[in-house]
Protein backbone atom coordinates (compact mmCIF):
# COMPACT_ATOMS: atom_id res chain seq x y z
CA UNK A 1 87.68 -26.53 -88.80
CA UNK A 2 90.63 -26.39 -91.39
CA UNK A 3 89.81 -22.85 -92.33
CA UNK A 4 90.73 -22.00 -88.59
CA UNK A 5 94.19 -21.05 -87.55
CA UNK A 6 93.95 -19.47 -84.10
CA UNK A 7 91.62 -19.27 -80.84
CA UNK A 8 92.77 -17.28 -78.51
CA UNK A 9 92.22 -18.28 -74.68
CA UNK A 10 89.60 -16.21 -73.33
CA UNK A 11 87.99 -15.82 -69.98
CA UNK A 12 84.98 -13.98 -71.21
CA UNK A 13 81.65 -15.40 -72.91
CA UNK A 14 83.51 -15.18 -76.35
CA UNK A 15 86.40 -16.42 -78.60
CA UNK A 16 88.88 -14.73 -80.43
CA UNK A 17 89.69 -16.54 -83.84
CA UNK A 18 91.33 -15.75 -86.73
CA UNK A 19 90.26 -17.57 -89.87
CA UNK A 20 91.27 -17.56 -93.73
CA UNK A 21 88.28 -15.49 -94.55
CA UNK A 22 86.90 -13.43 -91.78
CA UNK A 23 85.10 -11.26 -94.44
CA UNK A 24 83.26 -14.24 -95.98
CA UNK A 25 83.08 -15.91 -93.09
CA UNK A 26 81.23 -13.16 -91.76
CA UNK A 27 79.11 -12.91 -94.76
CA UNK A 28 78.07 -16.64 -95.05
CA UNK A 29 76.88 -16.43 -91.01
CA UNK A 30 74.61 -13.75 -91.30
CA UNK A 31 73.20 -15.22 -94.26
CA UNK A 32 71.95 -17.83 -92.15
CA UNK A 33 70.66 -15.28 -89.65
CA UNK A 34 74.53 -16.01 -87.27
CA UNK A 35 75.82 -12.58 -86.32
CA UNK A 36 79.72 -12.26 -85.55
CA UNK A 37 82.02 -9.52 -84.54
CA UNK A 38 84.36 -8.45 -87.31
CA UNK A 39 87.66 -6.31 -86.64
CA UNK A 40 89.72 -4.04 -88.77
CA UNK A 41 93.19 -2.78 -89.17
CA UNK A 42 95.61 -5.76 -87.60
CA UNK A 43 92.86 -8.29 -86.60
CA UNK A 44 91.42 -7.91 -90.05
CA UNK A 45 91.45 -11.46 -90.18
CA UNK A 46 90.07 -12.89 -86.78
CA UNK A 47 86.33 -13.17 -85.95
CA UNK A 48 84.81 -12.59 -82.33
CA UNK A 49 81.99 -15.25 -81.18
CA UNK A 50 80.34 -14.74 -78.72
CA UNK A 51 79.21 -18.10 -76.13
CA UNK A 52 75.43 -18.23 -76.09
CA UNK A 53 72.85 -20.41 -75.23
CA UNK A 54 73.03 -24.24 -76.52
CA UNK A 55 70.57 -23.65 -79.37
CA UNK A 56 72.69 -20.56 -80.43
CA UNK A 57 75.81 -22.60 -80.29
CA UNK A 58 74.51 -25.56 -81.66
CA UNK A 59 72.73 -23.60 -84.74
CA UNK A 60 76.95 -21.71 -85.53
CA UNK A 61 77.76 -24.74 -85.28
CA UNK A 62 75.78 -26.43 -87.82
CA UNK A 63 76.33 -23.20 -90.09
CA UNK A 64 80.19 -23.66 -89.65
CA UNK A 65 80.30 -26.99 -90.44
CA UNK A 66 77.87 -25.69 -94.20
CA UNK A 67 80.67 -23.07 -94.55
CA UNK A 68 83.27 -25.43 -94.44
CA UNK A 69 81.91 -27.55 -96.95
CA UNK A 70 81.43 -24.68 -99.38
């Protein structure tokens, strides 16, 4: 995804990423019922998703792929 500019390594069930637009980002996922971790202060800009099931990833993945496009 172009609007990606780091994933962090992680040995946990989620990812580390910062985007161009966490905030919107954000906003656009849990308007199609995705929820994501948003930080403040220095990672103001980075997104935390969790790994779920295959439906779960499948359906942020399908909702990523809308964002991208708008």
């Amino acid at each position: 995804f172009g609007f990606v500019s780091k994933v962090w390594p992680s040995e946990a069930n989620f990812f580390l990423v910062r985007v161009d637009d966490a905030i919107a980002m954000m906003n656009y996922c849990k308007a199609h019922k995705v929820l994501l971790r948003h930080f403040g202060g220095e990672l103001s800009d980075c997104i935390r998703i969790t790994v779920g099931s295959r439906s779960d990833n499948d359906t942020l993945l399908s909702v990523l792929k809308k964002f991208a496009k708008d």
